[in-house]
N, C-alpha and C. Protein backbone atom coordinates (compact mmCIF):
# COMPACT_ATOMS: atom_id res chain seq x y z
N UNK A 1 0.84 -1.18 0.00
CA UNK A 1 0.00 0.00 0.00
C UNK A 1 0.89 1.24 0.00
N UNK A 2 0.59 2.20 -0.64
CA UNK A 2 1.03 3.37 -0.76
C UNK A 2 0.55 4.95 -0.69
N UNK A 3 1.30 5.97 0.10
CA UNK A 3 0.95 6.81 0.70
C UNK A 3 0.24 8.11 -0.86
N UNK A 4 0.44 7.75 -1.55
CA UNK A 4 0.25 8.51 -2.66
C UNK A 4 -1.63 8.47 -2.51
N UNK A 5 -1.96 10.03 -3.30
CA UNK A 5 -3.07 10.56 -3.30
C UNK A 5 -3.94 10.48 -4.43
N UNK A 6 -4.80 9.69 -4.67
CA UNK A 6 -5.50 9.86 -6.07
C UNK A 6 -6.02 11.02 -6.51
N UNK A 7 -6.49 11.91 -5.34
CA UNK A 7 -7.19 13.42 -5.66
C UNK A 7 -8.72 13.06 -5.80
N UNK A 8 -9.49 11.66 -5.85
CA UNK A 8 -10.48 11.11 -6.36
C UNK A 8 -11.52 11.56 -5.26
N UNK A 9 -12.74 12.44 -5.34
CA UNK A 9 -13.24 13.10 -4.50
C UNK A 9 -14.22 11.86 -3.73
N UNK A 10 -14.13 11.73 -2.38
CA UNK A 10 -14.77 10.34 -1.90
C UNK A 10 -14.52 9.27 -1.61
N UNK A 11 -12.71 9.20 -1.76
CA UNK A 11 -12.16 8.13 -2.51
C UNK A 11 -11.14 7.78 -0.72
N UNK A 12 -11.62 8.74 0.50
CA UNK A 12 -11.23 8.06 1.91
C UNK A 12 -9.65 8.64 2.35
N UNK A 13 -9.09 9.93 1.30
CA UNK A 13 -7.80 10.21 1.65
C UNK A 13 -8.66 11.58 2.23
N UNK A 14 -7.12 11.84 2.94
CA UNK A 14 -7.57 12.91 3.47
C UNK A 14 -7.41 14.42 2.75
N UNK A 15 -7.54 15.41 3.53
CA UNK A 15 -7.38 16.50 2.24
C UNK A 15 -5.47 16.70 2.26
N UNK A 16 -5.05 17.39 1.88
CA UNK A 16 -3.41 17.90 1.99
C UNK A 16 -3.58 18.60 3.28
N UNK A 17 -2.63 18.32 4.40
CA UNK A 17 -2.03 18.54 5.05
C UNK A 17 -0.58 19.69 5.27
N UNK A 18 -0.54 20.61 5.92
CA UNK A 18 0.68 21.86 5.46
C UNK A 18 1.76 20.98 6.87
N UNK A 19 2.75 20.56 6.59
CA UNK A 19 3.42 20.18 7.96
C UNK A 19 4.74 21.51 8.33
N UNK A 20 4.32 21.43 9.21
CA UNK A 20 5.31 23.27 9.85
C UNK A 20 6.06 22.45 10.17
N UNK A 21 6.79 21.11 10.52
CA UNK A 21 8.14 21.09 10.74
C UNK A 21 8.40 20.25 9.54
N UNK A 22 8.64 20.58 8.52
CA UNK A 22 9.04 20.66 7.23
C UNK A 22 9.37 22.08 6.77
N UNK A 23 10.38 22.64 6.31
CA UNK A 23 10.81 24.27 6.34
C UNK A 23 10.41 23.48 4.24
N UNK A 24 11.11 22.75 3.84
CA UNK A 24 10.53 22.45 2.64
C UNK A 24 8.97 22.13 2.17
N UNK A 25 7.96 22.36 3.12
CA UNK A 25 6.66 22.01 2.82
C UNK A 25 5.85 23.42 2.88
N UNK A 26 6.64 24.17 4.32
CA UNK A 26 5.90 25.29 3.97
C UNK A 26 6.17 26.31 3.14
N UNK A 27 7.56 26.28 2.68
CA UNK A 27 8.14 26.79 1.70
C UNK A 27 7.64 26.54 0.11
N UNK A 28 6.83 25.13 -0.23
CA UNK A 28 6.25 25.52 -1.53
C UNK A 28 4.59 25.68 -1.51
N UNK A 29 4.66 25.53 -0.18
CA UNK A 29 3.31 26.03 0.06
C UNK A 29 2.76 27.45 0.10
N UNK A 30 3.74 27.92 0.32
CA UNK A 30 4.14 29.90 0.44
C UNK A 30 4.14 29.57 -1.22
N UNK A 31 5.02 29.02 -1.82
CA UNK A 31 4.80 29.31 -3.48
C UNK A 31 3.70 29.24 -3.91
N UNK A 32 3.04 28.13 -3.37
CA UNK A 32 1.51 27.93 -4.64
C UNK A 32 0.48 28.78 -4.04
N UNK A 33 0.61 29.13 -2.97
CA UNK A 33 -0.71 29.92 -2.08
C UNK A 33 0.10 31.74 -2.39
N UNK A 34 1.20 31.80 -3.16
CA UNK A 34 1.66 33.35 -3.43
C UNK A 34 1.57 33.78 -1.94
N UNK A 35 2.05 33.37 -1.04
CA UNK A 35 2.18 34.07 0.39
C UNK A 35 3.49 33.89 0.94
N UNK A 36 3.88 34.42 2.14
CA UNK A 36 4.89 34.20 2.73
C UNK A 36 5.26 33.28 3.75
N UNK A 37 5.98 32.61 3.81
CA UNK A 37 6.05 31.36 4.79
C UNK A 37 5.21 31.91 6.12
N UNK A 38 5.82 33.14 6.74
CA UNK A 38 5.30 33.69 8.02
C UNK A 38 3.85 33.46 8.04
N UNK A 39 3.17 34.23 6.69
CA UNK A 39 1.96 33.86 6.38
C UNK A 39 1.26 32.30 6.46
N UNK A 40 1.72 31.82 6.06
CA UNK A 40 1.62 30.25 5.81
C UNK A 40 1.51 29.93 7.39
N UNK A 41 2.70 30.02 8.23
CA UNK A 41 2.53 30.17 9.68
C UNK A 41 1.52 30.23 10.22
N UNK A 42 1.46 31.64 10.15
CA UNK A 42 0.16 32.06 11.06
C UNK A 42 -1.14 31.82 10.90
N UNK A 43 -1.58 31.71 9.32
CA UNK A 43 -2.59 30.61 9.07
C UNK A 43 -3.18 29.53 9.78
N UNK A 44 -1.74 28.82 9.85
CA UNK A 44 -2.52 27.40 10.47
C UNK A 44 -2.59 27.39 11.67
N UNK A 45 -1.66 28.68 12.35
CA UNK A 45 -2.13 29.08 13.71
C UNK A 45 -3.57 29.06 14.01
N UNK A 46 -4.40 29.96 13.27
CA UNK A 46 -5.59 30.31 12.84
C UNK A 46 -6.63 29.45 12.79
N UNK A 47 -6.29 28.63 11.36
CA UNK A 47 -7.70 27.43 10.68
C UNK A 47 -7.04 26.42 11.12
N UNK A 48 -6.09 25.54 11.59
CA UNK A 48 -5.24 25.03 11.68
C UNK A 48 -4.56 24.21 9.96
N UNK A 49 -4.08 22.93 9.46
CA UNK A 49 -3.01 22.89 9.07
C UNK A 49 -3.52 21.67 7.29
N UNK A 50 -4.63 22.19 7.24
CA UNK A 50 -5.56 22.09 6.03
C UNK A 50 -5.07 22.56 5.02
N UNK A 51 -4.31 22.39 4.04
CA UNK A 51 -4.48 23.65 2.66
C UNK A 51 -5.23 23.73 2.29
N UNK A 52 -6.69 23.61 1.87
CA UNK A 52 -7.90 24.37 1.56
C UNK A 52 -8.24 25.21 2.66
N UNK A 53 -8.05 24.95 3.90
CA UNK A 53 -8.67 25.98 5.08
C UNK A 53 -7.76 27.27 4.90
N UNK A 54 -6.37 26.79 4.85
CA UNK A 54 -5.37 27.87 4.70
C UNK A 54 -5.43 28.74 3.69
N UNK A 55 -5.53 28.03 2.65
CA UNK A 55 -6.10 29.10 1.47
C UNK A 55 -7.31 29.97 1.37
N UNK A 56 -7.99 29.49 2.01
CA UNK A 56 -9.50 30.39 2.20
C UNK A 56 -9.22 31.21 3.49
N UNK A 57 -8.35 31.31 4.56
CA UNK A 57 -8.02 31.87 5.32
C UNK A 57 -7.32 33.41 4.62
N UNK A 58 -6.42 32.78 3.90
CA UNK A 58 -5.28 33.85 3.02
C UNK A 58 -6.11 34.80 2.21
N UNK A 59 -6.94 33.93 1.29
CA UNK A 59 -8.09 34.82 0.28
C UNK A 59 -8.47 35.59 1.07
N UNK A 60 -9.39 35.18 2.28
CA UNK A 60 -10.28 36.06 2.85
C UNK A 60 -9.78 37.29 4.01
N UNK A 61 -8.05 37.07 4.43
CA UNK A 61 -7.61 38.17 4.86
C UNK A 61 -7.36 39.52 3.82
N UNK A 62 -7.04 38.98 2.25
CA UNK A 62 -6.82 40.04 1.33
C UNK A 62 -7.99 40.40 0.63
N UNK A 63 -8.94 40.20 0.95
CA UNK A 63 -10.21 40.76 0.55
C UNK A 63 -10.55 41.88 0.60
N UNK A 64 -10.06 42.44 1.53
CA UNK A 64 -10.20 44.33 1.97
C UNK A 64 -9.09 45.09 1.09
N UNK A 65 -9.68 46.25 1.39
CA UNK A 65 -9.32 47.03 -0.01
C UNK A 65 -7.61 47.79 0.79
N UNK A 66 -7.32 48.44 0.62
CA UNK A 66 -5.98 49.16 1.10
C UNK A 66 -6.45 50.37 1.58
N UNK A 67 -7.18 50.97 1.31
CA UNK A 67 -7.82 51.75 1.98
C UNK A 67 -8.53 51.40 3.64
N UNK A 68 -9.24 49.94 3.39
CA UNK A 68 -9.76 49.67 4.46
C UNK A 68 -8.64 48.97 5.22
N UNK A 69 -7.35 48.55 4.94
CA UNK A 69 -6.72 48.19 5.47
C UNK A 69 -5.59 49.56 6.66
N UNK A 70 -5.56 50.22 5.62
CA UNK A 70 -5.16 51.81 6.36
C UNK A 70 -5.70 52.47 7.40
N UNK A 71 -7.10 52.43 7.18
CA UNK A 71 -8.09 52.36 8.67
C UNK A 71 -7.93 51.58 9.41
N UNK A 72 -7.74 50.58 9.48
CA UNK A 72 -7.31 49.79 10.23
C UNK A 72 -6.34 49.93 11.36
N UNK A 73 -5.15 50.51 10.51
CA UNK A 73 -3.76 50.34 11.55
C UNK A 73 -4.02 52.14 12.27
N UNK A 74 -4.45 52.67 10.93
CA UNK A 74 -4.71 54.88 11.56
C UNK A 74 -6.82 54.55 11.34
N UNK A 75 -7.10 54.73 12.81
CA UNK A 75 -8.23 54.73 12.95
C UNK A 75 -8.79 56.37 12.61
N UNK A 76 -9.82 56.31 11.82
CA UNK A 76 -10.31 58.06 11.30
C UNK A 76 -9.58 58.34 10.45
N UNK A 77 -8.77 57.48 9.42
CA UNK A 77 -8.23 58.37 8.94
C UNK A 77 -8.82 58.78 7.74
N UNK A 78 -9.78 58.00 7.45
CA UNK A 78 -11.07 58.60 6.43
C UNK A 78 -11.24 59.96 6.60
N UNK A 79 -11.57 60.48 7.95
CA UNK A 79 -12.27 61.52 8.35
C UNK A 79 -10.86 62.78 8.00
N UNK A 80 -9.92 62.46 8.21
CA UNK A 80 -8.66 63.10 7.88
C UNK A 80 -8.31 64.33 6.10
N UNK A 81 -9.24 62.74 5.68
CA UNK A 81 -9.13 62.98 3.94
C UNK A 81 -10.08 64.35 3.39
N UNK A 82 -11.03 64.38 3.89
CA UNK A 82 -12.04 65.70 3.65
C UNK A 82 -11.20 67.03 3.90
């Protein structure tokens, strides 16, 4: 028997797994998810250690605009701009 993944939806494997003590796992995992290892990190801090959870974690932190992210860190600073 072998540890290999068919991808076959139903098929009793589990989903992908991100392993943090692998510096090589989270490292191409930062590649395919376009994030930064740190990122990758703190993620699974988060959803824990899922790559679909992690990725929908990542999407849904960059969802806000830069603007709303600026409010964020300088509160009012909307009110500033007028």
């Amino acid at each position: 028997m072998t540890n290999e993944k068919s991808g076959s939806p139903g098929d009793g494997i589990e989903p992908d797994r991100i392993d943090l003590n692998s510096a090589q796992a989270v490292s191409e995992w930062a590649r395919k998810l376009d994030s930064t290892e740190m990122q990758i990190r703190d993620a699974i801090t988060e959803v824990g250690n899922r790559a679909t959870d992690v990725e929908m974690h990542l999407k849904g932190s960059r969802s806000t605009t830069n603007t709303e992210r600026v409010d964020e860190v300088v509160p009012n600073s909307a009110d500033t701009k007028k």
